[in-house]
N, C-alpha and C. Protein backbone atom coordinates (compact mmCIF):
# COMPACT_ATOMS: atom_id res chain seq x y z
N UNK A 1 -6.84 -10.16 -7.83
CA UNK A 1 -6.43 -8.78 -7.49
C UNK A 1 -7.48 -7.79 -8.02
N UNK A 2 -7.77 -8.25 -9.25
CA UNK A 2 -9.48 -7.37 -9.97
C UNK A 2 -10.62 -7.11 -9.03
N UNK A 3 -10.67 -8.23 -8.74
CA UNK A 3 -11.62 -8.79 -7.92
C UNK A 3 -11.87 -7.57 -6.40
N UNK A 4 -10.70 -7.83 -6.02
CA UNK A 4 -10.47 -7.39 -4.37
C UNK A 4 -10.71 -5.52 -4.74
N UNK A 5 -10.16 -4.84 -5.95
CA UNK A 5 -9.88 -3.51 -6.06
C UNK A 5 -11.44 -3.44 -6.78
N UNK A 6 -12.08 -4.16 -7.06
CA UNK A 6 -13.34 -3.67 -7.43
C UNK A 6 -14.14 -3.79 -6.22
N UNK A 7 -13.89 -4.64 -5.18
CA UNK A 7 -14.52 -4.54 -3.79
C UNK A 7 -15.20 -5.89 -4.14
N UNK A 8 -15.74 -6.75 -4.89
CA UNK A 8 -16.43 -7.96 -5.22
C UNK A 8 -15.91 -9.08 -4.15
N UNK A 9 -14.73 -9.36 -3.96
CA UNK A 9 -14.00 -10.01 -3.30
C UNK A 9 -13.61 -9.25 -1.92
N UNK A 10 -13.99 -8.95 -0.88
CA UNK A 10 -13.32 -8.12 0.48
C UNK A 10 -13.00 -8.85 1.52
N UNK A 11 -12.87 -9.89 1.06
CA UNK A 11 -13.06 -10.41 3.00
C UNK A 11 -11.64 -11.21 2.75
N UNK A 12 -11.54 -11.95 3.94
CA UNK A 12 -10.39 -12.59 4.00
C UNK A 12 -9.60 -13.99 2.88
N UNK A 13 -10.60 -14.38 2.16
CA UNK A 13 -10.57 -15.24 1.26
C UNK A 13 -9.47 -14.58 0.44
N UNK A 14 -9.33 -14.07 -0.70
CA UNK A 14 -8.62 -13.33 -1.74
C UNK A 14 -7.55 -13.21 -1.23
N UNK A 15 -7.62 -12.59 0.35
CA UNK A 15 -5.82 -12.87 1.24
C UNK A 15 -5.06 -13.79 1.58
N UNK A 16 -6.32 -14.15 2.47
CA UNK A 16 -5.10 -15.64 2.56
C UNK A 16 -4.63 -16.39 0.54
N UNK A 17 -5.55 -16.32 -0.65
CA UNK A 17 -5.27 -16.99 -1.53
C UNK A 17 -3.56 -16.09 -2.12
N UNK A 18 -3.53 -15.00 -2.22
CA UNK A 18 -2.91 -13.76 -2.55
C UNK A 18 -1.43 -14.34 -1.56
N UNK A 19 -1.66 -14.84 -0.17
CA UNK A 19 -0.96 -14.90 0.55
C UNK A 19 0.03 -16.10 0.10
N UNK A 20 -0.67 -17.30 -0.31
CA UNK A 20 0.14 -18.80 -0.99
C UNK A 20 0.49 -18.41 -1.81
N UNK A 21 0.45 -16.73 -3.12
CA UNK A 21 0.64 -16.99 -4.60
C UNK A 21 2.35 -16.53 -3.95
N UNK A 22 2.39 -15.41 -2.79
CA UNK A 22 3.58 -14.25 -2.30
C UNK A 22 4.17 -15.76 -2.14
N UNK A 23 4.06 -17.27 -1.00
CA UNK A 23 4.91 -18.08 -0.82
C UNK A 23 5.45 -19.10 -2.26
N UNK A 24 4.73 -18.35 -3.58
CA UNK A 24 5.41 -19.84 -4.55
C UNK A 24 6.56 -19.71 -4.85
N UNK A 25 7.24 -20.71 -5.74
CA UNK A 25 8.37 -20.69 -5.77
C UNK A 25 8.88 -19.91 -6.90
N UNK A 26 7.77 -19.84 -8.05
CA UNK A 26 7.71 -19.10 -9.44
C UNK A 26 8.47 -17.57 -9.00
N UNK A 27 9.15 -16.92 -9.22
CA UNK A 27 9.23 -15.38 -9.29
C UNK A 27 8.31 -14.73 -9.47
N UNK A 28 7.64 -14.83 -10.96
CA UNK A 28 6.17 -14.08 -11.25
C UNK A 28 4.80 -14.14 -10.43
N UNK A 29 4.72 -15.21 -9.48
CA UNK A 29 3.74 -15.45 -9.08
C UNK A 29 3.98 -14.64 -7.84
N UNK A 30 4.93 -15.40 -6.70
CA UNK A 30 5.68 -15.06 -5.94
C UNK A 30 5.48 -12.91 -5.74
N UNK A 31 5.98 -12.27 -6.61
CA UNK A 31 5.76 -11.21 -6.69
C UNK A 31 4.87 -10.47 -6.87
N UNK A 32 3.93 -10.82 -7.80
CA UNK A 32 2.37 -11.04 -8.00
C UNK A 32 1.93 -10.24 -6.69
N UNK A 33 2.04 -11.56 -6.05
CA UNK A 33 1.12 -11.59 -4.15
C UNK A 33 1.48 -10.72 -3.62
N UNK A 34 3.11 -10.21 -3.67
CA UNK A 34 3.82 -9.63 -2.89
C UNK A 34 3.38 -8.10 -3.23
N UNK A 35 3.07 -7.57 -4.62
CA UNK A 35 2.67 -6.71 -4.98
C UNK A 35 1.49 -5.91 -4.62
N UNK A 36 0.77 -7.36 -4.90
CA UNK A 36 -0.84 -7.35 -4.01
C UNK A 36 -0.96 -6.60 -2.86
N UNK A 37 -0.26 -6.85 -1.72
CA UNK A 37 -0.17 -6.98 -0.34
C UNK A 37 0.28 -5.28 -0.37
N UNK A 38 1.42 -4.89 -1.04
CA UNK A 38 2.05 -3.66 -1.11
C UNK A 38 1.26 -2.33 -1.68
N UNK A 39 0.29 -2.92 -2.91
CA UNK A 39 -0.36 -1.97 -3.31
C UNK A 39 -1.69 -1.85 -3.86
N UNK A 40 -2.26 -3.05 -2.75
CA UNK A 40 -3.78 -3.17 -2.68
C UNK A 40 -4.67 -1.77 -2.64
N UNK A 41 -4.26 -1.69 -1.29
CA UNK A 41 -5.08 -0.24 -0.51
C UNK A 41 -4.95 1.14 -1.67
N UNK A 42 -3.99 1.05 -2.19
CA UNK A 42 -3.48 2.12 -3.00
C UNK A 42 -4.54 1.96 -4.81
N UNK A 43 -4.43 0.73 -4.97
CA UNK A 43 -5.52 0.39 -6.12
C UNK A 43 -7.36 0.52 -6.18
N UNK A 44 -7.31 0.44 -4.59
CA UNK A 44 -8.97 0.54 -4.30
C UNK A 44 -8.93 2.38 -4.57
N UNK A 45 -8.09 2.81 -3.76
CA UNK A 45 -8.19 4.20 -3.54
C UNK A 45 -8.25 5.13 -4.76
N UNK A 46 -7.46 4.32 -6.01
CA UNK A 46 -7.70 4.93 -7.05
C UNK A 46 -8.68 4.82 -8.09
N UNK A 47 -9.23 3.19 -7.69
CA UNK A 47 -10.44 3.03 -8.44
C UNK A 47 -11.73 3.55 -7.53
N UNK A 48 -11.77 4.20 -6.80
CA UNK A 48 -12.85 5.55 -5.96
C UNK A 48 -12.39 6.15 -6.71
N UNK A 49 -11.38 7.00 -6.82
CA UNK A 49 -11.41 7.77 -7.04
C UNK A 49 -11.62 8.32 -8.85
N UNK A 50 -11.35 6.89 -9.80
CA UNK A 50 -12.27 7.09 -11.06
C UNK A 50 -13.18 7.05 -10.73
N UNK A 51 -14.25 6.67 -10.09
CA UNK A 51 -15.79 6.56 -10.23
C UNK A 51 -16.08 7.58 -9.89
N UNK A 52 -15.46 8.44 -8.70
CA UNK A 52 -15.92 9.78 -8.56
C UNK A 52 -15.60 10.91 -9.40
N UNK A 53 -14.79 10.72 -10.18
CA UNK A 53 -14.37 12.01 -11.33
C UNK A 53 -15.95 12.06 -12.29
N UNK A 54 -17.03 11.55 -11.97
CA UNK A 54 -18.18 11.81 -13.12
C UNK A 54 -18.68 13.65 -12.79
N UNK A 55 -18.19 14.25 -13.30
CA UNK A 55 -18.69 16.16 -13.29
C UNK A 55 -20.06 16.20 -13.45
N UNK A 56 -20.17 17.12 -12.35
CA UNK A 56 -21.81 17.50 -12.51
C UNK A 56 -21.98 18.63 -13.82
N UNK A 57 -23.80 18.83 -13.89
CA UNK A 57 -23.22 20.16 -14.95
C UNK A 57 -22.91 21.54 -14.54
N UNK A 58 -22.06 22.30 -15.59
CA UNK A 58 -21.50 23.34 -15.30
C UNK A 58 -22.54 24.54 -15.11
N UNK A 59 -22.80 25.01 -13.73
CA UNK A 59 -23.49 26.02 -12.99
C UNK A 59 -23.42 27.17 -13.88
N UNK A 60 -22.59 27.68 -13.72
CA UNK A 60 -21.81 28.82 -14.13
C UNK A 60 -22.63 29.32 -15.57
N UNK A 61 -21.91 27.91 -16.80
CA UNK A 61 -22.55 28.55 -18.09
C UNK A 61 -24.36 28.54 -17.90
N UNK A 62 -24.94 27.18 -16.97
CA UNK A 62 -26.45 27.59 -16.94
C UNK A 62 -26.60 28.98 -17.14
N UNK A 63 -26.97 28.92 -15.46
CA UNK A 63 -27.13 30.59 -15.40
C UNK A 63 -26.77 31.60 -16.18
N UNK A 64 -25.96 31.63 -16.91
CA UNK A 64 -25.44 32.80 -17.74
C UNK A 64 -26.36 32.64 -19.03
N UNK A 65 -26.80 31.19 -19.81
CA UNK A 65 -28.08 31.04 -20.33
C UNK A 65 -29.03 31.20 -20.34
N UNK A 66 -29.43 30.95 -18.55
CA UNK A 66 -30.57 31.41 -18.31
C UNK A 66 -30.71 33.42 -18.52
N UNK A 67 -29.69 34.00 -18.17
CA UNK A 67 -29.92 35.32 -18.42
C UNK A 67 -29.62 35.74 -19.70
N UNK A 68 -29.37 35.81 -20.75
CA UNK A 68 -29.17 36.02 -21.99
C UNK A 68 -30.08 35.62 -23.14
N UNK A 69 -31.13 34.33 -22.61
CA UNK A 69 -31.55 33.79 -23.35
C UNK A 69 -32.81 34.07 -23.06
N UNK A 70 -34.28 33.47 -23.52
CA UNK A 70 -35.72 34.29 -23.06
C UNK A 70 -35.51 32.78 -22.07
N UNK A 71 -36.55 33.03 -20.68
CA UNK A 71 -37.00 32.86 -19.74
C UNK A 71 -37.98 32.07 -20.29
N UNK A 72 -37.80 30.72 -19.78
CA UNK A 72 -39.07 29.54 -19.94
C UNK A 72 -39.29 28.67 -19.05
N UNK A 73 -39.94 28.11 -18.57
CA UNK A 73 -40.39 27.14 -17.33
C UNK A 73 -39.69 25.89 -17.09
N UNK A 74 -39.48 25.79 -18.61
CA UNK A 74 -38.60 24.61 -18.96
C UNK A 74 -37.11 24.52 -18.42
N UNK A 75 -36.51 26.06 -19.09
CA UNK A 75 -35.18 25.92 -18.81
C UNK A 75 -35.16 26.38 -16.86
N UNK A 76 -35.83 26.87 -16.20
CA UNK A 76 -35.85 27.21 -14.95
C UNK A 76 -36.03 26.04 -14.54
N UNK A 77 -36.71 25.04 -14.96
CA UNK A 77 -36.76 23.37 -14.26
C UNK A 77 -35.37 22.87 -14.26
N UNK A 78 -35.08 22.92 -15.59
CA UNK A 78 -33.48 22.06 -15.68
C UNK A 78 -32.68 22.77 -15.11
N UNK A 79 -32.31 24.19 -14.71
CA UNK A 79 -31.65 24.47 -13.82
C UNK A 79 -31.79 24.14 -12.01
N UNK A 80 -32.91 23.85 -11.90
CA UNK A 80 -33.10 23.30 -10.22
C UNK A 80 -32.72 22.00 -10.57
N UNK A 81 -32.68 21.10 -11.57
CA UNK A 81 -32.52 19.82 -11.36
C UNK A 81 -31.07 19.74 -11.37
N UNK A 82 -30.02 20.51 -11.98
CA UNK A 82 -28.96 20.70 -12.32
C UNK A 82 -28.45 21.17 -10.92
N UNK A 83 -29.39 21.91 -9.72
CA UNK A 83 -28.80 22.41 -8.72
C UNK A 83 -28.60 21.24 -7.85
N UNK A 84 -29.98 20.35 -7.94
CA UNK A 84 -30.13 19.00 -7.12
C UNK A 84 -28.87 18.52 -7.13
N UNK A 85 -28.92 17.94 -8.49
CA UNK A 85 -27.37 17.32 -8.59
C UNK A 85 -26.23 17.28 -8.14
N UNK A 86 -26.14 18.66 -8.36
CA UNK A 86 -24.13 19.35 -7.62
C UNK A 86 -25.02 19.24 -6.15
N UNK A 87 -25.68 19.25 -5.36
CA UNK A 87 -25.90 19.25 -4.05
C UNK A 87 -25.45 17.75 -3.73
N UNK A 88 -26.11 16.74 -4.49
CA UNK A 88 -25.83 15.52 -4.12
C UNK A 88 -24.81 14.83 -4.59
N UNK A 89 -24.06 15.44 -5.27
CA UNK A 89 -22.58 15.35 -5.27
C UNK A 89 -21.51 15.48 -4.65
N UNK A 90 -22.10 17.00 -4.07
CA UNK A 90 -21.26 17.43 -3.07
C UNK A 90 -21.54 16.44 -1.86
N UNK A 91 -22.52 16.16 -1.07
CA UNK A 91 -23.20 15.55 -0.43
C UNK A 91 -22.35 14.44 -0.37
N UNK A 92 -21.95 13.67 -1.13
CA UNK A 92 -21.62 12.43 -1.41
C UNK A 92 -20.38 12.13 -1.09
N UNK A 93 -19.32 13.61 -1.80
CA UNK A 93 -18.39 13.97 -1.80
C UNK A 93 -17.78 13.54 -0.26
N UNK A 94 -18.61 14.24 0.67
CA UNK A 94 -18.22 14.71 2.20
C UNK A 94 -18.46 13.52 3.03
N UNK A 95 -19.40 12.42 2.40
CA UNK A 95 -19.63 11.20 3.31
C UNK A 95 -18.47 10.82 3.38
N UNK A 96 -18.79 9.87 5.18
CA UNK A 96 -17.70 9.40 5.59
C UNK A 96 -17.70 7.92 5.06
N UNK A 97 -16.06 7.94 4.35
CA UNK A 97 -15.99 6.81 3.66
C UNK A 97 -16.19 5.31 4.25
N UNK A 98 -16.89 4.41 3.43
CA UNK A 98 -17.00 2.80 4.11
C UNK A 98 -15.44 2.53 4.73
N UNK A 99 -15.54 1.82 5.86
CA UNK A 99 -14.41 1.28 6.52
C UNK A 99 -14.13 0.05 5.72
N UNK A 100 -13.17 0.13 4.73
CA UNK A 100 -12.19 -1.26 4.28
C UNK A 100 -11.32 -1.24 5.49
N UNK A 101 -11.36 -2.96 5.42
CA UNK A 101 -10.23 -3.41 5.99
C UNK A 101 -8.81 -3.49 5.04
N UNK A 102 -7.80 -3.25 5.49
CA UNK A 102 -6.41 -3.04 4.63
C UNK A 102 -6.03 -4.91 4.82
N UNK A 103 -5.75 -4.97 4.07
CA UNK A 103 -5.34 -6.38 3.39
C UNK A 103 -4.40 -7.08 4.42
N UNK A 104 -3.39 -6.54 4.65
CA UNK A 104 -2.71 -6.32 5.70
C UNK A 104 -3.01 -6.85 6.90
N UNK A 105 -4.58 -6.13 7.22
CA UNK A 105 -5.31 -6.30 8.77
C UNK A 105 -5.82 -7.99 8.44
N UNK A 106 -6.14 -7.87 7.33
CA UNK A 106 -7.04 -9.56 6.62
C UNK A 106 -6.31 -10.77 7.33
N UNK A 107 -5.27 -10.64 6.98
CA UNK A 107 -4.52 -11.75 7.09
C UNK A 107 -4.75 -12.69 8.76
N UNK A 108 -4.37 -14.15 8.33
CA UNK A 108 -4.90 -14.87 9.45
C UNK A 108 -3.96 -14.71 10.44
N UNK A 109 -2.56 -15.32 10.43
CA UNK A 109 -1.21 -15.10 10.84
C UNK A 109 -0.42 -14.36 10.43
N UNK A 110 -0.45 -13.27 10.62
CA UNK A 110 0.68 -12.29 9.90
C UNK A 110 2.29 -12.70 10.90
N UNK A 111 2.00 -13.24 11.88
CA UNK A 111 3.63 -13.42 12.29
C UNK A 111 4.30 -14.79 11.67
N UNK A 112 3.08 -15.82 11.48
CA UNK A 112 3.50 -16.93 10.23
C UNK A 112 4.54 -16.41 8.52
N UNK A 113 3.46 -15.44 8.04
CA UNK A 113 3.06 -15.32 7.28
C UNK A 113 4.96 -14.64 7.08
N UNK A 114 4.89 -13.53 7.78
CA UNK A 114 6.49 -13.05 7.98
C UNK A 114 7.58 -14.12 7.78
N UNK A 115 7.22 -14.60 8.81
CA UNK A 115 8.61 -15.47 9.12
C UNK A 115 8.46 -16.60 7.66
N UNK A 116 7.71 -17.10 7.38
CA UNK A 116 8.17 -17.74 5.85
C UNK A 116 8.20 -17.06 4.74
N UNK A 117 7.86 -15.60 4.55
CA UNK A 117 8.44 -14.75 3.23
C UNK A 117 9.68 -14.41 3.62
N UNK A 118 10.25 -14.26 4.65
CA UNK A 118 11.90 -14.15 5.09
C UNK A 118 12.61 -15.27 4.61
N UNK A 119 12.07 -16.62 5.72
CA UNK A 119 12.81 -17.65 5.01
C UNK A 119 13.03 -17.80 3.98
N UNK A 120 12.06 -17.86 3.16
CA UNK A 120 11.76 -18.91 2.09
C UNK A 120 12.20 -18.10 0.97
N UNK A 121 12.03 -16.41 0.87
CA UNK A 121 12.47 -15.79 -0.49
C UNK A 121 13.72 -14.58 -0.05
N UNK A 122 14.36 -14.96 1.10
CA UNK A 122 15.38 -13.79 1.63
C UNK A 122 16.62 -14.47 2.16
N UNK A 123 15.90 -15.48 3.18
CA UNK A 123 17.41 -16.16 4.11
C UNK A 123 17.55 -17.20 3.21
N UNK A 124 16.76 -17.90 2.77
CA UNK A 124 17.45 -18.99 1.29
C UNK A 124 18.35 -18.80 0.58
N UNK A 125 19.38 -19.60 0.66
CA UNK A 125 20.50 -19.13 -0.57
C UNK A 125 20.49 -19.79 -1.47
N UNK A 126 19.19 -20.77 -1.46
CA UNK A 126 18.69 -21.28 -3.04
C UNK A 126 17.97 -20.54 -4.02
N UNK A 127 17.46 -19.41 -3.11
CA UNK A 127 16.08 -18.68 -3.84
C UNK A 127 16.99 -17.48 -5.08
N UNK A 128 16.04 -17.66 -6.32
CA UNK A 128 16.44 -17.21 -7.43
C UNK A 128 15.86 -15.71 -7.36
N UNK A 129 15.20 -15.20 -6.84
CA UNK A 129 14.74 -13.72 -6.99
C UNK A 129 15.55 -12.76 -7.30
N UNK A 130 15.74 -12.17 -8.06
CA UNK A 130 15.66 -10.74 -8.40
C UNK A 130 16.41 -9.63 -7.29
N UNK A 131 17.46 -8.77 -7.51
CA UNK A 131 17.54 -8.06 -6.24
C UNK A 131 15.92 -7.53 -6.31
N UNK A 132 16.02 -6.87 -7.18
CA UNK A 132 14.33 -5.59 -7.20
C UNK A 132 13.17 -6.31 -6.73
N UNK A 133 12.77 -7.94 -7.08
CA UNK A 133 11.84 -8.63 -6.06
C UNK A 133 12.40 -8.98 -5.08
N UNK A 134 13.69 -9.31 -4.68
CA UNK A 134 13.98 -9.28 -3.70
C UNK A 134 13.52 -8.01 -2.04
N UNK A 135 14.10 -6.90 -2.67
CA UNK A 135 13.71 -5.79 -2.42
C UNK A 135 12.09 -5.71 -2.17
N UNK A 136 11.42 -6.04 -2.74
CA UNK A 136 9.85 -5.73 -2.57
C UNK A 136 9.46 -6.57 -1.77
N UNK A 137 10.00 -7.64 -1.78
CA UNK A 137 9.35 -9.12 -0.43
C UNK A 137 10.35 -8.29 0.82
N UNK A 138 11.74 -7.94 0.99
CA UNK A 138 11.54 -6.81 2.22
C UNK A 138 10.68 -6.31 2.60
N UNK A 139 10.31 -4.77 1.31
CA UNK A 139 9.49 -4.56 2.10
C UNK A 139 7.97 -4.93 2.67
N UNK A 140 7.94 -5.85 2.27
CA UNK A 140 6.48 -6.59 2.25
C UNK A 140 6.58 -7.31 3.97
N UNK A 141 7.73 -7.30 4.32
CA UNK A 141 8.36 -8.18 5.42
C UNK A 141 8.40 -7.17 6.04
N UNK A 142 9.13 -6.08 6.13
CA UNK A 142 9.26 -4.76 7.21
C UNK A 142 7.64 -4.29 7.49
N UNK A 143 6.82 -4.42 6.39
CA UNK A 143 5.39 -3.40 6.88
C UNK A 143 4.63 -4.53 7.71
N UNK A 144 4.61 -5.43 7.89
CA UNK A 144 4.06 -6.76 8.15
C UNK A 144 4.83 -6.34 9.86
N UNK A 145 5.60 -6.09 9.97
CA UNK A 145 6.75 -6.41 11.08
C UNK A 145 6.50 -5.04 11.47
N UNK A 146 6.46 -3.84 11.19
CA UNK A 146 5.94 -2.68 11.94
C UNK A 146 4.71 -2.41 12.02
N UNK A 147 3.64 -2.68 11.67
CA UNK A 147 2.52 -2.70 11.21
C UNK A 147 1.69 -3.39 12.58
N UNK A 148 2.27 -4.83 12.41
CA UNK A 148 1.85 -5.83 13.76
C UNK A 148 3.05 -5.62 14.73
N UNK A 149 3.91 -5.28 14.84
CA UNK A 149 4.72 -5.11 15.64
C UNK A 149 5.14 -6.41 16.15
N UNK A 150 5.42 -7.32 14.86
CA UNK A 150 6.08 -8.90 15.65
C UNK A 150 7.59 -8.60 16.03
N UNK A 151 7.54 -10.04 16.11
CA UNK A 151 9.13 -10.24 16.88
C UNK A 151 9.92 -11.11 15.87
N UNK A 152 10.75 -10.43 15.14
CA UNK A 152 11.39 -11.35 13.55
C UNK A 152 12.77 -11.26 13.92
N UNK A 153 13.30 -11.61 15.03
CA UNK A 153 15.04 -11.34 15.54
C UNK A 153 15.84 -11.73 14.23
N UNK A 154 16.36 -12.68 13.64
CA UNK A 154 16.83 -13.08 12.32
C UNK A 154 16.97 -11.72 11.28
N UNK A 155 16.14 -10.96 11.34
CA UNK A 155 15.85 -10.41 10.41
C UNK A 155 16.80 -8.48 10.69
N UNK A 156 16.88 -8.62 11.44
CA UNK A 156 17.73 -7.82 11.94
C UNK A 156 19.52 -8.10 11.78
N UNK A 157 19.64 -8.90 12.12
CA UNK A 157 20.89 -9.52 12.03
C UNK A 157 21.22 -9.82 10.24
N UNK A 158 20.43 -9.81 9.33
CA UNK A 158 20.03 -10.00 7.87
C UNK A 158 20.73 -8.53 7.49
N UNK A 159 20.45 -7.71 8.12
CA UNK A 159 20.76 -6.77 6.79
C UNK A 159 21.96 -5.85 7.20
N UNK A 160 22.82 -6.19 8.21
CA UNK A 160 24.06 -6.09 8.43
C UNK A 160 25.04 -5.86 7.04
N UNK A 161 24.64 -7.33 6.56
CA UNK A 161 25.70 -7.33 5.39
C UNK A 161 25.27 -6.05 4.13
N UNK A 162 23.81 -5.72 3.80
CA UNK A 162 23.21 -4.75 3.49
C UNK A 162 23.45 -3.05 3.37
N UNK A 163 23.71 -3.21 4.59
CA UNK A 163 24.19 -1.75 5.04
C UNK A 163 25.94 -1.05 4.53
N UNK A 164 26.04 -1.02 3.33
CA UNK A 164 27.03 -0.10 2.80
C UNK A 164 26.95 0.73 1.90
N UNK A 165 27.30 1.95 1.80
CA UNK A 165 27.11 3.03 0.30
C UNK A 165 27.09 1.90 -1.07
N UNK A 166 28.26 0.80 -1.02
CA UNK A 166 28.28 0.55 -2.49
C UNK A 166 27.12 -0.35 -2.41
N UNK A 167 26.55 -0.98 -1.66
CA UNK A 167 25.14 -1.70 -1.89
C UNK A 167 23.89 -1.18 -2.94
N UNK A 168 23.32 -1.91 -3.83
CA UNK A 168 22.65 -0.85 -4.88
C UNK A 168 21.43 -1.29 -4.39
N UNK A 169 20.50 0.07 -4.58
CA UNK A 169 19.25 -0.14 -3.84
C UNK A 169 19.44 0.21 -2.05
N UNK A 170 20.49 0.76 -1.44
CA UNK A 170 20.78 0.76 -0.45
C UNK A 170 19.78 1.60 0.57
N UNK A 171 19.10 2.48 -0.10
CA UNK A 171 17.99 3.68 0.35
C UNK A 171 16.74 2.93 0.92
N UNK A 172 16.85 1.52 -0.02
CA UNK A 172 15.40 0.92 0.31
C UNK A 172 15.47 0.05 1.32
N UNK A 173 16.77 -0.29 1.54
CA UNK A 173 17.09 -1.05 2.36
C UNK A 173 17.20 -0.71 4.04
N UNK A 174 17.71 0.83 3.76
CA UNK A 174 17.58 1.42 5.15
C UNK A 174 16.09 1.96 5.56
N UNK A 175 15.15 2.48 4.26
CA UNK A 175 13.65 2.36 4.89
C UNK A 175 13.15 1.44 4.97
N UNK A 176 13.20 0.04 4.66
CA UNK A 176 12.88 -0.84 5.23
C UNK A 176 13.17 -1.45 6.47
N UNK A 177 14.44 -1.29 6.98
CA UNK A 177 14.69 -1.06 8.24
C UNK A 177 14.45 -0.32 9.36
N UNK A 178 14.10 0.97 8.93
CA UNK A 178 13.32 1.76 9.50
C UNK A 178 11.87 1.49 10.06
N UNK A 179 11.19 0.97 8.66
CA UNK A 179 10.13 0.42 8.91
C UNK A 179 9.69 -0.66 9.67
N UNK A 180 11.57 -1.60 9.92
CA UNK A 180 10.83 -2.65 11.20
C UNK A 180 11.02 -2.39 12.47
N UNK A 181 11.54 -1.33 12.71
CA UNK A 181 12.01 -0.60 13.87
C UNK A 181 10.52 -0.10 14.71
N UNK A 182 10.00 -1.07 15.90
CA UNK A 182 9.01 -0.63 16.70
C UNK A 182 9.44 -0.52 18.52
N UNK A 183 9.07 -0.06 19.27
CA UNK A 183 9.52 0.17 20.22
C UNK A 183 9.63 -1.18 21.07
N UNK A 184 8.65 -2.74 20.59
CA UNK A 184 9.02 -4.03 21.13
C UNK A 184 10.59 -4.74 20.44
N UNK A 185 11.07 -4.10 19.70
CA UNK A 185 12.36 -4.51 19.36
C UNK A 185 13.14 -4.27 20.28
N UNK A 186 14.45 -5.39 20.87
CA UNK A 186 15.38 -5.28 21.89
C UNK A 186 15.98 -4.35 21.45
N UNK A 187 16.47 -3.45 22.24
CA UNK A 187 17.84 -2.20 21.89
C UNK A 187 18.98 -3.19 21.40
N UNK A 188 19.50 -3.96 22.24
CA UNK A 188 20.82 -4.52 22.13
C UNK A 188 20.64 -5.30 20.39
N UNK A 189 19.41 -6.02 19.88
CA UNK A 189 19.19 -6.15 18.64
C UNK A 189 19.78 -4.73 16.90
N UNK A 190 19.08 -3.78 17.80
CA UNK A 190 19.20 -2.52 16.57
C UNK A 190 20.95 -2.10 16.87
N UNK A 191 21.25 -2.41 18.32
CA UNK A 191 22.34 -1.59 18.49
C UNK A 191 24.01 -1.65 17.37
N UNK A 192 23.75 -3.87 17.06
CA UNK A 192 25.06 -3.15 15.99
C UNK A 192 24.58 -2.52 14.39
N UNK A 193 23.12 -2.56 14.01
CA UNK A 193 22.82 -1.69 12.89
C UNK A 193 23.28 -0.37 13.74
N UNK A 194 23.03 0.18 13.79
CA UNK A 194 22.90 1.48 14.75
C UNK A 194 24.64 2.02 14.75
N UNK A 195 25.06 0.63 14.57
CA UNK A 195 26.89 1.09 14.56
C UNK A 195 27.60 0.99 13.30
N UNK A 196 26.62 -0.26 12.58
CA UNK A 196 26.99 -0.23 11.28
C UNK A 196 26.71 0.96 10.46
N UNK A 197 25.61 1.23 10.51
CA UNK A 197 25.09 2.81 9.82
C UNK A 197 26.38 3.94 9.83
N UNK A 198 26.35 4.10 11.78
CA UNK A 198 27.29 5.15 11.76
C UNK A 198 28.72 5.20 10.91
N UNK A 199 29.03 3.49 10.89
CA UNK A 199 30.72 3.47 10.61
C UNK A 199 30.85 3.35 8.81
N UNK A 200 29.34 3.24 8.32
CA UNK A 200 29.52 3.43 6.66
C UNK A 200 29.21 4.53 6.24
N UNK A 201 27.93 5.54 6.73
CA UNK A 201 27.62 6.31 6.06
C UNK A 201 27.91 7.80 6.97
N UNK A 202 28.40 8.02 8.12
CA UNK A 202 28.99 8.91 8.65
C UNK A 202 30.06 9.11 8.50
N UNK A 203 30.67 10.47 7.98
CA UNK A 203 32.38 10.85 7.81
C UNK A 203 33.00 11.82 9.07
N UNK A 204 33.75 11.61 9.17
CA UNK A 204 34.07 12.68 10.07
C UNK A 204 33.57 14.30 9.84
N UNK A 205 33.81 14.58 8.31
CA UNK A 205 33.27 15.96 8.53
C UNK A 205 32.08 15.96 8.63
C-alpha cells in the first residue's frame, strides 16, 4: 500500500496482489485490501499534496529589505533568484496533473472480483466479519458495481433485510445502495427496495 501511494508500485501488479489480501479469510488482512481499494486514490492525493506544501521565499518581507536596507548587487541578485522560484512554483502549481490510473480502473476482472467479495465476505453465513468491515466490503462492492456498471442481481435482493430505521449503520447502507443503482439495473430488480424504503422510512405526515 506504501509502495502504490508513493507511486513506486503503479501498475496493475500491487492490485491484483491487494485484490487476494480483500479475498482472505483473516479479517485484518481481508480489510487491509478492502481499505486499499477504498482509499488508495485519496492517499496518493494527499501524499502530492505534502510534497507540494514546500513555501517559496516570502516576497513581501524581501522587498521591504531591499528598501530599508542599503542597496547591493548581492541582495538585488537574491531577490531575482527568489522571483525565479515563486515563478516556478507557481508554474508547477498549474501543470496538468500526470494521469494515474484509479486502482479501481487496474483491476483485471472487476465483475469476478465483485461477485466473490459478495459471496465470500457478505452472502456467507460462515463469514466472521465485523458489521463495520462488513460495511466497508459493501461499499467496496457498490463502487465496483456503479463504477463498472456490472450486473450483481443477488445483491439487490441482499439488502432488503437491511433496510429498516432500527438497522445500525443504516445510512451506509442506503448509500451504498445508491451507489449500485446504474441505469443497466432492471427496474423490476430496485422496484421492491423502492417499496421497502417507502414502507420503513416514510410516515404519513
Amino acid at each position: 500500500r506504501e509502495l502504490w501511494k508513493r507511486q513506486i508500485w503503479s501498475d496493475s501488479r500491487p492490485v491484483e496482489i491487494m485484490k487476494e489480501a480483500s479475498l482472505a479469510d483473516n479479517e485484518k488482512v481481508a480489510v487491509a485490501g478492502v481499505r486499499f481499494f477504498l482509499g488508495s486514490d485519496q492517499d496518493r492525493e494527499d501524499a502530492d499534496d505534502d510534497s507540494s506544501e514546500d513555501e517559496g521565499p516570502d516576497m513581501k518581507k524581501m522587498k521591504h529589505q531591499m528598501l530599508i536596507n542599503k542597496k547591493s548587487k548581492k541582495k538585488a541578485k537574491a531577490l531575482d533568484r527568489a522571483k525565479e522560484k515563486v515563478k516556478r512554483s507557481e508554474r508547477k502549481k498549474h501543470a496538468p496533473h500526470p494521469l494515474n490510473f484509479s486502482a479501481l480502473h487496474l483491476l483485471h476482472n472487476p465483475q469476478g472480483f465483485a461477485e466473490n467479495l459478495f459471496e465470500k465476505h457478505l452472502l456467507n453465513s460462515k463469514s466472521k466479519l465485523a458489521l463495520e468491515s462488513k460495511v466497508q466490503v459493501l461499499q467496496l462492492v457498490t463502487r465496483l458495481v456503479g463504477l463498472h456498471k456490472l450486473t450483481l442481481v443477488p445483491l439487490y435482493s441482499w439488502f432488503i433485510k437491511y433496510l429498516t430505521p432500527r438497522q445500525a449503520s443504516v445510512t451506509s447502507f442506503l448509500a451504498s445502495l445508491a451507489q449500485a443503482t446504474h441505469n443497466l439495473v432492471p427496474p423490476d430488480v430496485l422496484e421492491p427496495l423502492i417499496q421497502k424504503i417507502a414502507n420503513e422510512f416514510v410516515s404519513e405526515a
